[in-house]
PDB file of N, CA and C in Angstrom:
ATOM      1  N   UNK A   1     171.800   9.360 -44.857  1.00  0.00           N
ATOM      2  CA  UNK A   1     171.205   9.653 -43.573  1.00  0.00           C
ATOM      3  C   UNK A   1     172.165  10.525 -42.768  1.00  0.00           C
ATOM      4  N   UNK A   2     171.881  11.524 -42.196  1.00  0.00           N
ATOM      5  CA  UNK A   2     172.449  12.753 -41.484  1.00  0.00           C
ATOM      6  C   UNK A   2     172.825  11.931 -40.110  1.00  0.00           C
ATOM      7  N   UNK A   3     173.827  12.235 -39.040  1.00  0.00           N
ATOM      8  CA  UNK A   3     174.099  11.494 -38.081  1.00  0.00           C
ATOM      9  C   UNK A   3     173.112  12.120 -37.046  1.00  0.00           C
ATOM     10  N   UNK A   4     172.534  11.484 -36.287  1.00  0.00           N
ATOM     11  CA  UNK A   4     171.589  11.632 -35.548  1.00  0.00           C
ATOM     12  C   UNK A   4     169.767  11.584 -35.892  1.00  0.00           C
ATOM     13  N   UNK A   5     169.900  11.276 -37.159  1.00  0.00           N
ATOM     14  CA  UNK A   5     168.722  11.635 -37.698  1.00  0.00           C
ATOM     15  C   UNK A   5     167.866   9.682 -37.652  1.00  0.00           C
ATOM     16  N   UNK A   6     166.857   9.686 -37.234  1.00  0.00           N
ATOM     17  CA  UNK A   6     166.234   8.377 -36.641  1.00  0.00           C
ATOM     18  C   UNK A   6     165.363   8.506 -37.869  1.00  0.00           C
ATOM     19  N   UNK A   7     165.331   7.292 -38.293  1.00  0.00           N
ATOM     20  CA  UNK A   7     164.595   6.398 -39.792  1.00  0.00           C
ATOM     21  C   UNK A   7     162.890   5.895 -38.551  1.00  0.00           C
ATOM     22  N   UNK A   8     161.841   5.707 -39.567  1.00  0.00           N
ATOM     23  CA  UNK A   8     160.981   4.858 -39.059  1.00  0.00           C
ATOM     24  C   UNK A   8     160.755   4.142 -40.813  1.00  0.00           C
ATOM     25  N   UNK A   9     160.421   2.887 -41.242  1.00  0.00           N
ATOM     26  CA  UNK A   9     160.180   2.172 -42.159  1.00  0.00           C
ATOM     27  C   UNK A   9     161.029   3.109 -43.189  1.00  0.00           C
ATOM     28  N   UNK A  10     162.109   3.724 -43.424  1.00  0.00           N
ATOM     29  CA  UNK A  10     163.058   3.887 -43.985  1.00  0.00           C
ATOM     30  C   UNK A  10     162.573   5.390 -44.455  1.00  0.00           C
ATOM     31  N   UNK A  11     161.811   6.217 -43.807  1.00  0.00           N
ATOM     32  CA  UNK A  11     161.789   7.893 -43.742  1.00  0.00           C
ATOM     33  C   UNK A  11     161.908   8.070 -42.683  1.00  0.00           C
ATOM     34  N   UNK A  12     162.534   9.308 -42.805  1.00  0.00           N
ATOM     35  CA  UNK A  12     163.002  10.623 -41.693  1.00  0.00           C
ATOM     36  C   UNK A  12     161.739  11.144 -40.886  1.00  0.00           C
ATOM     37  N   UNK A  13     161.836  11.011 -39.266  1.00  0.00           N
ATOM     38  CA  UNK A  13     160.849  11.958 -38.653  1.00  0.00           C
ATOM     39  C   UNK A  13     161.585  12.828 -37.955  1.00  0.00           C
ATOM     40  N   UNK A  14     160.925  13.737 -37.335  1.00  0.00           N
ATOM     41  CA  UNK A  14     161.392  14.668 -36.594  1.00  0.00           C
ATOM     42  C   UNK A  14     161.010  14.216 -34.549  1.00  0.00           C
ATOM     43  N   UNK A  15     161.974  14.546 -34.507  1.00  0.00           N
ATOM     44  CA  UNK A  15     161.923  14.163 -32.707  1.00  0.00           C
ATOM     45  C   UNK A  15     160.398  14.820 -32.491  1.00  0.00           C
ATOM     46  N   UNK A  16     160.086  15.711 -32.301  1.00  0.00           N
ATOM     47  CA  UNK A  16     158.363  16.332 -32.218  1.00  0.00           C
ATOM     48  C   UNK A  16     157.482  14.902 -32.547  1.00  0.00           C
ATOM     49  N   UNK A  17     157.751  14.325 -33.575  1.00  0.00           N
ATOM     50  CA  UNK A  17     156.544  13.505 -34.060  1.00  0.00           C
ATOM     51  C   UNK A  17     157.284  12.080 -33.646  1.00  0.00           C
ATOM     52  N   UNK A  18     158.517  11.575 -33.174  1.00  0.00           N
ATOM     53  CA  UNK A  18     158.359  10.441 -32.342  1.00  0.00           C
ATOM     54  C   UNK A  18     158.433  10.693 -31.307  1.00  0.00           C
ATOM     55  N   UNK A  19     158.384  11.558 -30.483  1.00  0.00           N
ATOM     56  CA  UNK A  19     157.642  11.584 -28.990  1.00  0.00           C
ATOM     57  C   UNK A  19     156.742  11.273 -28.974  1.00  0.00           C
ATOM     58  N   UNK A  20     155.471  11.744 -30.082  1.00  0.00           N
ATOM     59  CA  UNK A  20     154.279  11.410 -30.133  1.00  0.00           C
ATOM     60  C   UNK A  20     153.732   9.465 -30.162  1.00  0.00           C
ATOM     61  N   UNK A  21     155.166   9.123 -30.776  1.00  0.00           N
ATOM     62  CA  UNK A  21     154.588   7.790 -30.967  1.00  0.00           C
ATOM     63  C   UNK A  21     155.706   6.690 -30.066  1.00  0.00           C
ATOM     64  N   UNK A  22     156.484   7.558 -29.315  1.00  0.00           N
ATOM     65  CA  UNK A  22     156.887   7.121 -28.143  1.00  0.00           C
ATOM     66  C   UNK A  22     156.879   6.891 -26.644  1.00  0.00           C
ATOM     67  N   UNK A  23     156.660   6.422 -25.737  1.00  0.00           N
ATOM     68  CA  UNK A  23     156.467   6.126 -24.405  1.00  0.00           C
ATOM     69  C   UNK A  23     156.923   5.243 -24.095  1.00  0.00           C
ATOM     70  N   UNK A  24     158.119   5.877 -22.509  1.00  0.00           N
ATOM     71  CA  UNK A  24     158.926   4.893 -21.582  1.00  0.00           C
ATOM     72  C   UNK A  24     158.045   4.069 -20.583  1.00  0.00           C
ATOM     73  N   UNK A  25     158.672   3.015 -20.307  1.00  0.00           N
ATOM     74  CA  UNK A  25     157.888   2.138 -19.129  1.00  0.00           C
ATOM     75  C   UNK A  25     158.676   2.133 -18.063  1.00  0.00           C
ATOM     76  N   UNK A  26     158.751   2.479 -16.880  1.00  0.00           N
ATOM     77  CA  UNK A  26     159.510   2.217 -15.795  1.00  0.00           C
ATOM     78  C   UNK A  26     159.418   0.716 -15.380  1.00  0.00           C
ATOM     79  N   UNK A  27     160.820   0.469 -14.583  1.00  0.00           N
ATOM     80  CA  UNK A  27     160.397  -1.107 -14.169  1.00  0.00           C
ATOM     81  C   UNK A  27     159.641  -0.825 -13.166  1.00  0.00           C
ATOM     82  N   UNK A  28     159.173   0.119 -12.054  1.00  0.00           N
ATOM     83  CA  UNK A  28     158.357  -0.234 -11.120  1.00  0.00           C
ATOM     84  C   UNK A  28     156.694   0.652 -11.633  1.00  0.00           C
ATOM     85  N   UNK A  29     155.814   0.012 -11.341  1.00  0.00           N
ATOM     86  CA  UNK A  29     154.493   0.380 -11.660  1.00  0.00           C
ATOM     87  C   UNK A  29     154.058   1.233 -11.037  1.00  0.00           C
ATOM     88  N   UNK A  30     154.567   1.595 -10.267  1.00  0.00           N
ATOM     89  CA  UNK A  30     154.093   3.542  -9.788  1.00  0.00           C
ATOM     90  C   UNK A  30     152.558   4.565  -9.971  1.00  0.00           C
ATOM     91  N   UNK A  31     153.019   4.035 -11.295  1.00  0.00           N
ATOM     92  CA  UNK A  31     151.672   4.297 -12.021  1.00  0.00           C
ATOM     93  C   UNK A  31     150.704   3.912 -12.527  1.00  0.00           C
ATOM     94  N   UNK A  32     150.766   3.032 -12.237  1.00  0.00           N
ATOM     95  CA  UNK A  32     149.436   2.044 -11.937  1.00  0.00           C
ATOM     96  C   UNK A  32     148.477   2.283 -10.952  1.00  0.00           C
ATOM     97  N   UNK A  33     147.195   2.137 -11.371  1.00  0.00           N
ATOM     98  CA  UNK A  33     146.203   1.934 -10.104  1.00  0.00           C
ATOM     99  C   UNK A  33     146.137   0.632  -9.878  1.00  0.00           C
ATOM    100  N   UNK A  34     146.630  -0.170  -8.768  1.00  0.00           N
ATOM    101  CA  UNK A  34     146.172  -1.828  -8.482  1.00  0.00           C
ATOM    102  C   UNK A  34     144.471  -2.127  -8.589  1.00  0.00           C
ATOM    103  N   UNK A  35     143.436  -1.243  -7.932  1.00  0.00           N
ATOM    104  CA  UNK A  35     142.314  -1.362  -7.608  1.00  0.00           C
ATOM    105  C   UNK A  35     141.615  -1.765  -9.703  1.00  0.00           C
ATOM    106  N   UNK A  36     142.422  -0.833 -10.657  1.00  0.00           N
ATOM    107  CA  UNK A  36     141.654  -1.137 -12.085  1.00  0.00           C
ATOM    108  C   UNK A  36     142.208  -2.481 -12.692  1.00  0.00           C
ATOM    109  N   UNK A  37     141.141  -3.176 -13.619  1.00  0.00           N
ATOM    110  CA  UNK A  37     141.730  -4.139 -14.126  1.00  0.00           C
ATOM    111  C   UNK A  37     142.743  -3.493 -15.480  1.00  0.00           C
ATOM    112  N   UNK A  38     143.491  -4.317 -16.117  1.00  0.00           N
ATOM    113  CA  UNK A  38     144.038  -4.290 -17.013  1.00  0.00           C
ATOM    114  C   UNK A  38     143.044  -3.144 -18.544  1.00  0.00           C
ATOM    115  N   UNK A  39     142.306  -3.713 -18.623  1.00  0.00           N
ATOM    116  CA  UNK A  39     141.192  -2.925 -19.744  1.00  0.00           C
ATOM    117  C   UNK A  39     140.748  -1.703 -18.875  1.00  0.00           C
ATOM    118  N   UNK A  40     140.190  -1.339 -17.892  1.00  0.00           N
ATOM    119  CA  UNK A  40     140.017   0.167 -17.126  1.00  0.00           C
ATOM    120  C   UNK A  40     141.047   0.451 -16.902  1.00  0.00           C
ATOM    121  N   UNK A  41     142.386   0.714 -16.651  1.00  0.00           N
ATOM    122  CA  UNK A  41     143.235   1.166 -16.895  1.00  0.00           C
ATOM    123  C   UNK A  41     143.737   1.564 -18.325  1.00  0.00           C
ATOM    124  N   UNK A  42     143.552   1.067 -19.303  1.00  0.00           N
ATOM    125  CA  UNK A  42     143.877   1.321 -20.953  1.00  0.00           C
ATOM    126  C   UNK A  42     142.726   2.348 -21.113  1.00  0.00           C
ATOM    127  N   UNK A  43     141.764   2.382 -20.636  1.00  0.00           N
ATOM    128  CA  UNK A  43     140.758   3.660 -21.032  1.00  0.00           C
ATOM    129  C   UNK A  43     141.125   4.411 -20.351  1.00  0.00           C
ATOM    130  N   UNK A  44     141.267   4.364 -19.418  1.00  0.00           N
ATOM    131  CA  UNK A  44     141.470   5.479 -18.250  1.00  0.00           C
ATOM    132  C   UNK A  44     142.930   6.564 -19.423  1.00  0.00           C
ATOM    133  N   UNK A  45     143.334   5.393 -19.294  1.00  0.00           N
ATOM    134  CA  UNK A  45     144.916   6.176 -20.202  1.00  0.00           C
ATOM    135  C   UNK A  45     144.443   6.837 -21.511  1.00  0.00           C
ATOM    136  N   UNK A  46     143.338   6.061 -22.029  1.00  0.00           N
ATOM    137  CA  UNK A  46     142.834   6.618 -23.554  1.00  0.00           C
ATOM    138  C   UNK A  46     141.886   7.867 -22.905  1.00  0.00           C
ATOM    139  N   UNK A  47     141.682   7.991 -22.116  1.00  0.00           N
ATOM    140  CA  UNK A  47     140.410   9.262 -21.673  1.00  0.00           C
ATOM    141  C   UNK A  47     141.737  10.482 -21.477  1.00  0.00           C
ATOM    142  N   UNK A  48     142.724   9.918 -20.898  1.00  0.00           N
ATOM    143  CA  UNK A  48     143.653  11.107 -20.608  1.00  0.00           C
ATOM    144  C   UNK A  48     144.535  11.784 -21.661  1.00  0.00           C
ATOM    145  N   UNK A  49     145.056  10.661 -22.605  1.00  0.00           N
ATOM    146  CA  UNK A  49     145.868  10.962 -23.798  1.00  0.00           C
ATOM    147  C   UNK A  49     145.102  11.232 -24.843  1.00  0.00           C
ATOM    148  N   UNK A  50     143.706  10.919 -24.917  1.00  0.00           N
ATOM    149  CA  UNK A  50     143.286  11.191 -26.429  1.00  0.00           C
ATOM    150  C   UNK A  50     142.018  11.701 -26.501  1.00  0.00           C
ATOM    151  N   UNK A  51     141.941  12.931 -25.864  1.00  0.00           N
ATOM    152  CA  UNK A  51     140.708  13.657 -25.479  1.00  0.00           C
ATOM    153  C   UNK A  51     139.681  13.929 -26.791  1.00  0.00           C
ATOM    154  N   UNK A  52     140.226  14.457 -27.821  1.00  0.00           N
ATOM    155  CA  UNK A  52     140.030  14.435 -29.085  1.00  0.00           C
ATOM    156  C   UNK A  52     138.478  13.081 -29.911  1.00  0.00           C
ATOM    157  N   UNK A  53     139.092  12.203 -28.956  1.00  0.00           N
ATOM    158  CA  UNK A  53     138.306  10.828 -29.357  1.00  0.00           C
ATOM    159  C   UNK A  53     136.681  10.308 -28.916  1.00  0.00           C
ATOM    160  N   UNK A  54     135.886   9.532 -29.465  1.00  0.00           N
ATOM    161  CA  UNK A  54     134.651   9.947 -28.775  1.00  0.00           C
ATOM    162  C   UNK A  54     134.888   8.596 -27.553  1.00  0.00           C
ATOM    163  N   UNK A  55     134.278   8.654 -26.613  1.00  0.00           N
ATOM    164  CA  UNK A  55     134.436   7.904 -25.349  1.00  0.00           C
ATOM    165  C   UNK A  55     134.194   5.668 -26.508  1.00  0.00           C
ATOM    166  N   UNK A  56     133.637   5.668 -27.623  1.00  0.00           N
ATOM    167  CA  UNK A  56     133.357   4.774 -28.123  1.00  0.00           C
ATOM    168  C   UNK A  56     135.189   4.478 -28.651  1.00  0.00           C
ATOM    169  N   UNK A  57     135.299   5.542 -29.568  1.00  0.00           N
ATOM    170  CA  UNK A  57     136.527   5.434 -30.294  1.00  0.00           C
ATOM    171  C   UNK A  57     137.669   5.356 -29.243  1.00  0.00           C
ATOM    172  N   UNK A  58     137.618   6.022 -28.129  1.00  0.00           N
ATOM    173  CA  UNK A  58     138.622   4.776 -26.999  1.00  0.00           C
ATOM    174  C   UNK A  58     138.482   3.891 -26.410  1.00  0.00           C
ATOM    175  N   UNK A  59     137.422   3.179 -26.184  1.00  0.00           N
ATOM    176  CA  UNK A  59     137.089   1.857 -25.864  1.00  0.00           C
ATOM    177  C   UNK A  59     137.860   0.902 -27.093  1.00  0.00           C
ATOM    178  N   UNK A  60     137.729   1.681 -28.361  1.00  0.00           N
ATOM    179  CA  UNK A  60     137.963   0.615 -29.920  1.00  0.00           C
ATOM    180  C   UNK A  60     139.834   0.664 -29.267  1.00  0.00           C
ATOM    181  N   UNK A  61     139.861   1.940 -29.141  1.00  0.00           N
ATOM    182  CA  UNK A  61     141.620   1.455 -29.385  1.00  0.00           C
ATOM    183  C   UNK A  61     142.250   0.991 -28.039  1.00  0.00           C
ATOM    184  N   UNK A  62     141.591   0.666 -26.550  1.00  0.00           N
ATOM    185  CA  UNK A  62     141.930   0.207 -25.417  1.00  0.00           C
ATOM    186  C   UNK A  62     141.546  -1.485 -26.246  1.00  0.00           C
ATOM    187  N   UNK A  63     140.862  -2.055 -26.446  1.00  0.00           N
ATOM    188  CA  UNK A  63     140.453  -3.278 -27.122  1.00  0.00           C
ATOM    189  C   UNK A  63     141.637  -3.816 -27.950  1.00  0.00           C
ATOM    190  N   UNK A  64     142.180  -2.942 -29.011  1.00  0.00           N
ATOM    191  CA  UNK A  64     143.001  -2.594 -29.974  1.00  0.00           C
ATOM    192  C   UNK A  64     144.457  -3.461 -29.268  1.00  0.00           C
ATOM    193  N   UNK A  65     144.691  -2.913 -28.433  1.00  0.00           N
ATOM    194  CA  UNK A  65     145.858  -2.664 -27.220  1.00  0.00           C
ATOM    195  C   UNK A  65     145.563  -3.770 -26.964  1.00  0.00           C
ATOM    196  N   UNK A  66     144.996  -4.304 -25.948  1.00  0.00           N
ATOM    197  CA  UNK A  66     144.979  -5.642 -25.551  1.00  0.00           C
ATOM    198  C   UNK A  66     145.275  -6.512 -26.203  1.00  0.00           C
ATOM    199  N   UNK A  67     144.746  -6.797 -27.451  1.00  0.00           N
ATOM    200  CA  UNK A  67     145.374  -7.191 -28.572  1.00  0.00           C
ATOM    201  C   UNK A  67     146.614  -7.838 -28.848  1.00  0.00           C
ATOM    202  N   UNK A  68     147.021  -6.150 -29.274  1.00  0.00           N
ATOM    203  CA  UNK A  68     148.200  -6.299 -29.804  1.00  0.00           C
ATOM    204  C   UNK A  68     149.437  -6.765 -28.888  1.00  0.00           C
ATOM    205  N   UNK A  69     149.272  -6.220 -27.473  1.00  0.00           N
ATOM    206  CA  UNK A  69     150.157  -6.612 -26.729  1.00  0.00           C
ATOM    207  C   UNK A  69     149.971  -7.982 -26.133  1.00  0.00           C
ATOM    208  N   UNK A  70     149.133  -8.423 -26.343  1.00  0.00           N
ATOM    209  CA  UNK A  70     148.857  -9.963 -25.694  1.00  0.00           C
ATOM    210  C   UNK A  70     148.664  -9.822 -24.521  1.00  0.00           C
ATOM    211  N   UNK A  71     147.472  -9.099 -23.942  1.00  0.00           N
ATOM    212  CA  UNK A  71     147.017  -8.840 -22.892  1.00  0.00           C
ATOM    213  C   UNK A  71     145.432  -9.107 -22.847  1.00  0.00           C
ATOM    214  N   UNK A  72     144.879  -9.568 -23.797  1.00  0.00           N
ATOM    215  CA  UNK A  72     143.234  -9.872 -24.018  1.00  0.00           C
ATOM    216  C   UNK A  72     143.213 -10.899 -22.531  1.00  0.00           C
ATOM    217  N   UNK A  73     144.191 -11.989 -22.228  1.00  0.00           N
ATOM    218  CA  UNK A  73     143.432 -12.607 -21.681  1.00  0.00           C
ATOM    219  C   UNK A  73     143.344 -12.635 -19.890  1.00  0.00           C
ATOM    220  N   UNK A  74     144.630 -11.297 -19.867  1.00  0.00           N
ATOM    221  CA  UNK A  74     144.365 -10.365 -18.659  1.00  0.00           C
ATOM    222  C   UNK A  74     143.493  -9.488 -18.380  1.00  0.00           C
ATOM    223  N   UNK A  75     142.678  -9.254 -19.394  1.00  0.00           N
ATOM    224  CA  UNK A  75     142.002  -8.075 -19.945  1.00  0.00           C
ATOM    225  C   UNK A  75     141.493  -7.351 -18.026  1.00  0.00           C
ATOM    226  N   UNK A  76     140.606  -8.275 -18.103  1.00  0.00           N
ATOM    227  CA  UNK A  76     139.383  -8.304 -17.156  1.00  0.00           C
ATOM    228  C   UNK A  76     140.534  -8.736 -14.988  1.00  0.00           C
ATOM    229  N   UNK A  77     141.564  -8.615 -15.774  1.00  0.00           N
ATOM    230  CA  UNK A  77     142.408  -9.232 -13.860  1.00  0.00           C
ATOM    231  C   UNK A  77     142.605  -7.910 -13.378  1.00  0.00           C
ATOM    232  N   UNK A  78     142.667  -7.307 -12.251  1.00  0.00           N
ATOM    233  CA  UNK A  78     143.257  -6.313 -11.472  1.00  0.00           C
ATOM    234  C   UNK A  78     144.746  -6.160 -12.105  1.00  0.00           C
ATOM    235  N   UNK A  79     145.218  -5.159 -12.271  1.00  0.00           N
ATOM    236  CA  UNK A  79     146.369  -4.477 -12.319  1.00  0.00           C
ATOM    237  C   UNK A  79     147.476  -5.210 -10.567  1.00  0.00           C
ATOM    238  N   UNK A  80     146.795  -5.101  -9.938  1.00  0.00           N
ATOM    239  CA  UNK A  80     147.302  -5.698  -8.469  1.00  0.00           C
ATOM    240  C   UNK A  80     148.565  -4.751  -8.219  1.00  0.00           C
ATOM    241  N   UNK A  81     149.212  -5.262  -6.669  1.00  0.00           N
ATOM    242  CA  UNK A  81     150.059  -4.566  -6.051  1.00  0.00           C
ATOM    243  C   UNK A  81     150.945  -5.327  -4.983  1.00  0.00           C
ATOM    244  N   UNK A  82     151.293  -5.087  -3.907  1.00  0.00           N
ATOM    245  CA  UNK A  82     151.994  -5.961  -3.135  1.00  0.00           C
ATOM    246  C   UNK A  82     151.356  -6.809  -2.228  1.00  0.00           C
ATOM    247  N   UNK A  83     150.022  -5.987  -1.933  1.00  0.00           N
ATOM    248  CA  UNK A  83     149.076  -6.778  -0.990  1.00  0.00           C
ATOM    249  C   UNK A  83     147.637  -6.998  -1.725  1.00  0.00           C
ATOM    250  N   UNK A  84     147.392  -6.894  -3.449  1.00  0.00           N
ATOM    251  CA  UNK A  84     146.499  -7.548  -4.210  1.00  0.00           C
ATOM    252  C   UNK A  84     146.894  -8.219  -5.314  1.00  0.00           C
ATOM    253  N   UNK A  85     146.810  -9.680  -5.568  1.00  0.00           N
ATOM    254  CA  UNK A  85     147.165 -10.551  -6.550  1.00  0.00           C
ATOM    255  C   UNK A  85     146.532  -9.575  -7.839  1.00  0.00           C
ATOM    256  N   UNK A  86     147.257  -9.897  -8.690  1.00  0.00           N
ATOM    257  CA  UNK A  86     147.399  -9.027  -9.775  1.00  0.00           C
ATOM    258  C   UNK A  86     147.863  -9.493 -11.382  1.00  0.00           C
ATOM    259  N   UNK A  87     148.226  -9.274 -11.909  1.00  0.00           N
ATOM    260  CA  UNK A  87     149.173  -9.513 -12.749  1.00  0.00           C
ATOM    261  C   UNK A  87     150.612  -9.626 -12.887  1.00  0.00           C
ATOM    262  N   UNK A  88     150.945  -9.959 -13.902  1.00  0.00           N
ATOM    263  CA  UNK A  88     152.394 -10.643 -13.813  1.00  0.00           C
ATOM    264  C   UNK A  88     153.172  -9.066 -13.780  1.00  0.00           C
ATOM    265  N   UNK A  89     154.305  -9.198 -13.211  1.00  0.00           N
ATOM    266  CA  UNK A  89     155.182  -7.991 -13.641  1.00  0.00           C
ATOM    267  C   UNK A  89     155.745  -7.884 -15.595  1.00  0.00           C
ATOM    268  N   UNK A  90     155.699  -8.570 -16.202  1.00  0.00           N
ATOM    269  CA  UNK A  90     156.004  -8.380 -17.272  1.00  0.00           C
ATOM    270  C   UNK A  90     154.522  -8.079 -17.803  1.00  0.00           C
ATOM    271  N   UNK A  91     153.371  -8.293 -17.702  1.00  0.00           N
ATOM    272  CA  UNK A  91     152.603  -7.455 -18.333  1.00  0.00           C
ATOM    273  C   UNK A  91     152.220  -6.068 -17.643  1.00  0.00           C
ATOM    274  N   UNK A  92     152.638  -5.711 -16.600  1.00  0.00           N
ATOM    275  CA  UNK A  92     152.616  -4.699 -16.264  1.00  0.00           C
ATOM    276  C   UNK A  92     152.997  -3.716 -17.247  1.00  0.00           C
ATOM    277  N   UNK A  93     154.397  -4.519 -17.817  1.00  0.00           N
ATOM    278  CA  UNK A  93     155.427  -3.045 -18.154  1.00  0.00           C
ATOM    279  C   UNK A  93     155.257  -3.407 -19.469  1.00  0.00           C
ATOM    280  N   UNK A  94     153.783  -4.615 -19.844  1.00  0.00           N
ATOM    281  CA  UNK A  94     153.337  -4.097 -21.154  1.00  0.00           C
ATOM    282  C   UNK A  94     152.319  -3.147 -21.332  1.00  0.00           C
TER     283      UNK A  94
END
């Protein structure tokens, strides 16, 4: 392995193609809308990042997401803010 060179399941990618499968979380939610729940917010994000997709096939992978991150049973709560009960800060910055 070359120094600097980042493994995924033990092959070489190129920085170009893990940007693609990378994204930072800030600790403050900024970017959040409080007013969407948890699941309208994951589409909202799938309508913006994955234009490509049919409005069905991002609903599948906002669903997907919930999932995986253990957020199904926030699914349906407001995102919230300082003056709307909301969600926890650690699923935020899932």
């Amino acid at each position: 392995m070359a120094s600097g060179e980042v493994l995924i399941n033990g092959l070489p990618i190129t920085g170009e193609k893990l940007a693609l499968l990378l994204s930072s979380v800030s600790q403050h939610d900024d970017g959040l809308l409080p007013s969407l729940t948890v699941r309208e917010t994951l589409r909202f994000a799938a309508s913006l990042r994955l234009p490509y997709l049919s409005n069905q096939a991002k609903h599948q992978k906002a669903e997907e997401l919930l999932f995986r991150l253990g957020l199904k049973n926030c699914a349906n709560t407001l995102i919230g803010s300082e003056v709307i009960k909301g969600i926890s800060g650690g699923e935020k910055r899932r």
